[in-house]
Protein backbone atom coordinates (compact mmCIF):
# COMPACT_ATOMS: atom_id res chain seq x y z
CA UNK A 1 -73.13 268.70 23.24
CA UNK A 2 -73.48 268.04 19.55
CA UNK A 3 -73.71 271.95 18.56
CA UNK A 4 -70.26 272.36 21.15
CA UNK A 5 -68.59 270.02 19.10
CA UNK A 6 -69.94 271.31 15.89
CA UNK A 7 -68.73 274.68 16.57
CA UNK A 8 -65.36 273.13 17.94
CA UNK A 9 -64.63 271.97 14.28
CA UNK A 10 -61.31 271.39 13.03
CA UNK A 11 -59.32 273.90 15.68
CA UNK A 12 -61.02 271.20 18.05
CA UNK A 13 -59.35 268.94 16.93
CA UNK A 14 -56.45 269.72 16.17
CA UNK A 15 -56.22 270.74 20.13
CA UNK A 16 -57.00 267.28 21.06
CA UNK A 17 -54.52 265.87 18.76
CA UNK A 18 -51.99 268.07 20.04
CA UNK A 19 -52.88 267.20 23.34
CA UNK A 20 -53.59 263.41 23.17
CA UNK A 21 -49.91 263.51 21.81
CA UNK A 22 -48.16 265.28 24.30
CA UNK A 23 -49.41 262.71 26.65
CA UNK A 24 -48.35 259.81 24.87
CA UNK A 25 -44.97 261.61 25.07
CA UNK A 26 -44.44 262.85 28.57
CA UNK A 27 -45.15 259.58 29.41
CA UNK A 28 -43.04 257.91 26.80
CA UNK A 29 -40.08 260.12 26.50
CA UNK A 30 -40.08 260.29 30.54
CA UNK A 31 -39.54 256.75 31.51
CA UNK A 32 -37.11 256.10 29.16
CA UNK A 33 -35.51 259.35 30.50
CA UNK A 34 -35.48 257.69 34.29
CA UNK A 35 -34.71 254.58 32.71
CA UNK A 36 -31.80 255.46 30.37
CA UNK A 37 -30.01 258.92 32.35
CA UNK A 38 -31.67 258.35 35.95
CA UNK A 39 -30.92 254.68 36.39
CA UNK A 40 -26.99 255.12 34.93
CA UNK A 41 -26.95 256.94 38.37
CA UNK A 42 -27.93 254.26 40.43
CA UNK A 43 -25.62 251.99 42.40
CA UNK A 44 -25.68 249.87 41.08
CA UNK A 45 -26.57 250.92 37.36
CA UNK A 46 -30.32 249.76 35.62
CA UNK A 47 -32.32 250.47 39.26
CA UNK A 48 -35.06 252.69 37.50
CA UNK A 49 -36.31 250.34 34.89
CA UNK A 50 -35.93 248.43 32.34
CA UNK A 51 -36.96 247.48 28.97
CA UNK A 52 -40.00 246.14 30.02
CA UNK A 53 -41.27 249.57 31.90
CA UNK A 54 -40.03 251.47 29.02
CA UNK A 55 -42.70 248.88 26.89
CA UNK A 56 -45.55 249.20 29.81
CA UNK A 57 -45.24 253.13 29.93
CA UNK A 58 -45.14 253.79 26.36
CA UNK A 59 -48.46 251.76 25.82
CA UNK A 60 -49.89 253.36 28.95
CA UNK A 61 -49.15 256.37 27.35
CA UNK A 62 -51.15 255.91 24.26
CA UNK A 63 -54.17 254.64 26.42
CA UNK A 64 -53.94 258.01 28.25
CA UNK A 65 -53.85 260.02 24.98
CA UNK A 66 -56.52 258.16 23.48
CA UNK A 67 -58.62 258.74 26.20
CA UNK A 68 -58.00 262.63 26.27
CA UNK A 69 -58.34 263.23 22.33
CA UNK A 70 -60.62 260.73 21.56
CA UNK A 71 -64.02 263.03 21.73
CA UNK A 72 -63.19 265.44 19.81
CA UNK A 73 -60.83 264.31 17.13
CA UNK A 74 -60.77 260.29 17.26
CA UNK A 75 -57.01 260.35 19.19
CA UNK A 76 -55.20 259.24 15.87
CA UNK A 77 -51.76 260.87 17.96
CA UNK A 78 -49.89 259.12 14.90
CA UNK A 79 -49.69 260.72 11.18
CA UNK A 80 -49.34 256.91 10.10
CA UNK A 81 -52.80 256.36 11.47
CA UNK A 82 -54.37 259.36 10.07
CA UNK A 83 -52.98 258.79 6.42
CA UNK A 84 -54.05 254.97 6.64
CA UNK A 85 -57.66 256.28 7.62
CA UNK A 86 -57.73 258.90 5.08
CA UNK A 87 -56.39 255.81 2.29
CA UNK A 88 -59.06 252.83 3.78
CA UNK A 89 -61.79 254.78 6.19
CA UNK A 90 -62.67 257.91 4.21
CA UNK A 91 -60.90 260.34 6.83
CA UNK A 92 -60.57 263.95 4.76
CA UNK A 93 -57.03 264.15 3.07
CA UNK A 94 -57.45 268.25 3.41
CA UNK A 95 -56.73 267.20 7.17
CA UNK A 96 -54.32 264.81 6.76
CA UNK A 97 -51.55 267.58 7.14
CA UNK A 98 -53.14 270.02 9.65
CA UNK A 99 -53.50 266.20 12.01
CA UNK A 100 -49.78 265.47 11.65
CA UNK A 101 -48.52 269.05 12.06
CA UNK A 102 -50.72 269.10 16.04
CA UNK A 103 -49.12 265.52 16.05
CA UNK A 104 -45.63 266.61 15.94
CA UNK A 105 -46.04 269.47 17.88
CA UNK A 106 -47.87 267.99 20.56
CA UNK A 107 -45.03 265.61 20.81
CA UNK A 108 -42.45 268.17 20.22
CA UNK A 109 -43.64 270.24 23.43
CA UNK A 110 -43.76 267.13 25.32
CA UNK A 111 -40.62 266.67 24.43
CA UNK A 112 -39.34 269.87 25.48
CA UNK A 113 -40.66 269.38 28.99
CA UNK A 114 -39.02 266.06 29.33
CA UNK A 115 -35.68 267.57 28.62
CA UNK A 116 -36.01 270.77 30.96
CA UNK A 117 -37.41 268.05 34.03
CA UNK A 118 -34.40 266.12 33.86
CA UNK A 119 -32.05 268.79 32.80
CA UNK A 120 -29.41 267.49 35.70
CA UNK A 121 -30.23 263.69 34.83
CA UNK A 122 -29.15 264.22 31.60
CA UNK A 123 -26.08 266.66 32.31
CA UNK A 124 -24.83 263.74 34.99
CA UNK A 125 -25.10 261.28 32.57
CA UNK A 126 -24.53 262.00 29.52
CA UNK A 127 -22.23 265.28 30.02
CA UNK A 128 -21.99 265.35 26.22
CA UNK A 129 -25.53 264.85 25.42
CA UNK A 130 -24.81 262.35 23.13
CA UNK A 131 -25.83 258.68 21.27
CA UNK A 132 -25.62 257.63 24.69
CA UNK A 133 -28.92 259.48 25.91
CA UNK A 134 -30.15 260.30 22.52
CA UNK A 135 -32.57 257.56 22.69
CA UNK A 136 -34.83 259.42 25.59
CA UNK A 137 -35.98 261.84 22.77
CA UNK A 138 -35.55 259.69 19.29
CA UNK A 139 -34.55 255.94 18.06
CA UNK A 140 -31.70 254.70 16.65
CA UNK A 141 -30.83 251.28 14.42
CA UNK A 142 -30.39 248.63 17.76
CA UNK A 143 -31.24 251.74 20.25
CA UNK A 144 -27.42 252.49 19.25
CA UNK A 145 -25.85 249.30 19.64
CA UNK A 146 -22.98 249.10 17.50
CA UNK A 147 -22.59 244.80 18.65
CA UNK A 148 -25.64 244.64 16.42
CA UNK A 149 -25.31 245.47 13.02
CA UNK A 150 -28.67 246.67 11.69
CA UNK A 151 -28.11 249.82 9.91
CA UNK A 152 -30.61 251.91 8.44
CA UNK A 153 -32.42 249.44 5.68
CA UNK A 154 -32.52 247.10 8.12
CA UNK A 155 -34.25 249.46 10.46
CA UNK A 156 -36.60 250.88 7.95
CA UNK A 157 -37.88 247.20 7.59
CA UNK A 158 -38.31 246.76 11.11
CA UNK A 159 -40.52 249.69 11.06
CA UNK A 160 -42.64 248.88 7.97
CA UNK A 161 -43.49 245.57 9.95
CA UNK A 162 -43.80 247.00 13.61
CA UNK A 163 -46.63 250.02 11.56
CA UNK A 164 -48.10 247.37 10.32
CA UNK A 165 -49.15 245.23 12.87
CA UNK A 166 -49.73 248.34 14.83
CA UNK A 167 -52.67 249.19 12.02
CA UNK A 168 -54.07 245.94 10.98
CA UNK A 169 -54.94 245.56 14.72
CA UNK A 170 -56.28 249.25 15.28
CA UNK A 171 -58.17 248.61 12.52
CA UNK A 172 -59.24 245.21 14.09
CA UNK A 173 -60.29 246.72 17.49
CA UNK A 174 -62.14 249.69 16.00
CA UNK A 175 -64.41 247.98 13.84
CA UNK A 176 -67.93 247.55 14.79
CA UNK A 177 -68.59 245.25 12.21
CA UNK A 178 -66.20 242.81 14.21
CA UNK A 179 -66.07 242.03 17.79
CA UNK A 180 -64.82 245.33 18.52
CA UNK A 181 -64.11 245.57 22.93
CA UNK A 182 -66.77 246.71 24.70
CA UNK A 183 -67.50 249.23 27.55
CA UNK A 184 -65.13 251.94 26.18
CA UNK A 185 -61.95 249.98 26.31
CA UNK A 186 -60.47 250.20 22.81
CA UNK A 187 -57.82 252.71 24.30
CA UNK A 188 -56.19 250.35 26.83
CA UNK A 189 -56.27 247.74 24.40
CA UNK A 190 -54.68 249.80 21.63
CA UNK A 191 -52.42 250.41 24.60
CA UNK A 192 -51.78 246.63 25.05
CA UNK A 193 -50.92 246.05 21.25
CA UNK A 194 -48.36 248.85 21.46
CA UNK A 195 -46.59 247.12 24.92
CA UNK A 196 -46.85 243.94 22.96
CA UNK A 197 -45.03 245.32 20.07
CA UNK A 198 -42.34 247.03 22.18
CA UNK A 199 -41.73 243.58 23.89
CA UNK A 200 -41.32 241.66 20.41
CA UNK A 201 -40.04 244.14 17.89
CA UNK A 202 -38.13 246.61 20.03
CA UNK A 203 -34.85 245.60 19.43
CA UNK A 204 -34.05 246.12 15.15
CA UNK A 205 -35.27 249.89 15.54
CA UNK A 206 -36.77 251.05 19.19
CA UNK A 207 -40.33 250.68 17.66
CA UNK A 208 -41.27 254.46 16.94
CA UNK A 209 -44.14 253.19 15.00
CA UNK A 210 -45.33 256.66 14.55
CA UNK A 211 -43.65 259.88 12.85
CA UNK A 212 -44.15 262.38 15.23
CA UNK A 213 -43.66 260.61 18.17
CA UNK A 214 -39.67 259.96 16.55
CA UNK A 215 -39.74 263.91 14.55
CA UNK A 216 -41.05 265.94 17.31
CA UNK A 217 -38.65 265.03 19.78
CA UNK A 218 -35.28 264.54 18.19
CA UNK A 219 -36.24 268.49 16.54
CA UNK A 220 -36.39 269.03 20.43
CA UNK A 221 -33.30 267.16 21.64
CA UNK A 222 -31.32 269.01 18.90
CA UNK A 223 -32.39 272.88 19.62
CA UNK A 224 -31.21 271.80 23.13
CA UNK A 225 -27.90 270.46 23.08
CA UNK A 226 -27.95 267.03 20.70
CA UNK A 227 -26.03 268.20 17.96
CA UNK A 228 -25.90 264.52 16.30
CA UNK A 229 -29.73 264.57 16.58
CA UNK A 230 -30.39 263.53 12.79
CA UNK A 231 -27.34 260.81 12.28
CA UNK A 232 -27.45 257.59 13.54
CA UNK A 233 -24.30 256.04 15.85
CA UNK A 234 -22.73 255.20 12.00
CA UNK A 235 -22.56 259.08 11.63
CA UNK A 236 -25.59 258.24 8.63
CA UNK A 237 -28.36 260.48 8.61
CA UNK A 238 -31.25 258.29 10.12
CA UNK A 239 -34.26 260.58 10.94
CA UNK A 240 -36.18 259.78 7.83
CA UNK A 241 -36.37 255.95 9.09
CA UNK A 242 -39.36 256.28 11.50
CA UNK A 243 -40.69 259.44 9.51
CA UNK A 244 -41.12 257.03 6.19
CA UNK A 245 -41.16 253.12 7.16
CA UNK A 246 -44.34 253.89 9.23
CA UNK A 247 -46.12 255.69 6.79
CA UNK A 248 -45.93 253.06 4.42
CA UNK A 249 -45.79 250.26 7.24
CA UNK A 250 -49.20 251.97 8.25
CA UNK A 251 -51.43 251.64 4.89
CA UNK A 252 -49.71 247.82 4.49
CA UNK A 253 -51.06 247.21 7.46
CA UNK A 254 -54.68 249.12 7.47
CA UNK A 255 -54.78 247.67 3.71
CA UNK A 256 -53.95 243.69 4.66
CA UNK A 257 -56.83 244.00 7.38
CA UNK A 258 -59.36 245.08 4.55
CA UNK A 259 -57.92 242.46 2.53
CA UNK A 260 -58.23 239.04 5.19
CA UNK A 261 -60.62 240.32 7.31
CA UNK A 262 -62.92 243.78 6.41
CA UNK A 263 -64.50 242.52 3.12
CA UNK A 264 -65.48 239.55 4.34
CA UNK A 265 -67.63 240.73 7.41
CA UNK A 266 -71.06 241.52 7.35
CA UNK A 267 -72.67 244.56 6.16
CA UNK A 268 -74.04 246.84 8.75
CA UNK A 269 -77.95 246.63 8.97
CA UNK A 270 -80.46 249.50 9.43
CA UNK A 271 -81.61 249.75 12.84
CA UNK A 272 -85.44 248.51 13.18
CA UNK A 273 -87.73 250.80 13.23
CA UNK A 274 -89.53 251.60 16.86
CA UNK A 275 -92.36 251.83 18.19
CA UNK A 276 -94.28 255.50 18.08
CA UNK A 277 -96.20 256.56 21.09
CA UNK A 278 -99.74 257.27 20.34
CA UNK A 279 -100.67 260.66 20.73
CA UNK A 280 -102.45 261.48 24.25
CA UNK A 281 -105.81 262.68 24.56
């Protein structure tokens, strides 16, 4: 197993990130597809979801890529993760690129497939393919909701925070010098922090939280019919929110965790030395 993966090397991973990505989006862009075009053609409206399963399947989603990429590349699925390694963890900058390239088009195919499997949804809907539905593929300031004024500043903020907490926690849960969970079940509780920060910060910015989870599919919604792709509802070009806040939100966050919490744990300690059988006769 150990010469597979050696051979694998960095194509290896860059498949799994591709593929823990895609995941993460066929399962994110897709329920807030049946939430947002499906359920506007129920009677009445809203009976495919809600905010809360848009929260609970986006989460689910990362604990599904996780679990696919993790092997072989260690399932970053999230530039803003692999640039906060490469600043705190010693992850190889040289990759740093190559990792949020899969990234984005991992999501980007995803993406693609979401819009082709609920070509008529979307059509119905949203005839125009416009703000209105724009949010299955990419986020907006207030998911588009002009009776809340936060504009793209205020957005940008949101997502500096929402990166943060995102990374001091990853950081928290993948730490063997802490209390790191047990029995292989860092992936659904990654999964967990990412439902809990769709259910508290989801409102200011739609939590993207990741760069090419908000790139890859808005490049996809606009080579198939989204001509307003890149501008917000203001008409204000917007895409560079959730490419930018989390990058930066992402190394605030990785750094505050070795700040309160990394340099104070204990060093890691050689393992003891065992026993050698004696030789047999």
């Amino acid at each position: 197993m150990a010469e597979r993966l050696k051979r694998s090397g960095l194509i290896g991973e860059l498949s799994a990130e591709f593929a823990g990505t895609m995941i993460l989006i066929l399962f994110g862009c897709g329920v807030v597809a049946q939430v947002a075009a499906g359920g506007a053609l129920t009677d009445p409206e809203g009976g495919l979801g809600d905010h809360d399963s848009i929260s609970w399947a986006w989460g689910l989603g990362v604990t599904l890529g996780v679990y696919v990429a993790a092997r072989l590349s260690g399932a970053h699925i999230n530039p803003a993760v692999t640039v906060a390694l490469a600043v705190f963890k010693g992850f190889p900058w040289r990759k740093v690129a190559p990792y949020a390239l899969a990234q984005t088009a991992g999501a980007f195919v995803a993406a693609l497939l979401v819009r082709w499997n609920y070509t008529e949804a979307l059509a119905k809907a949203d005839p125009g393919h416009t703000i209105k539905t724009q949010t299955v593929f990419s986020t907006l300031p207030a998911n588009g909701n002009t009776a809340l004024p936060v504009h793209e500043w205020g957005a940008f903020r949101d997502q500096v925070i929402g990166t943060a907490i995102l990374l001091l926690l990853i950081m928290a849960i993948t730490d063997m010098l802490n209390t790191p969970p047990g029995a292989n079940l860092a992936p659904f509780v990654i999964g967990l922090v990412v439902v809990a920060i769709g259910m508290a910060f989801g409102t200011n910015a739609g939590y993207a939280i990741n760069p090419a989870r908000d790139f890859g599919p808005r490049l996809a919604s606009f080579l198939t019919g989204y001509g307003g792709a890149w501008r917000d509802q203001y008409g204000n070009l917007y895409f560079w929110v959730p490419i930018i806040g989390p990058l930066i939100g992402g190394v605030l966050g990785a750094g505050l965790y070795k700040v309160f919490i990394g340099r104070f744990l204990p060093a890691a300690e050689p393992e003891p030395t065992g026993r050698v059988p004696a030789p047999e006769d």
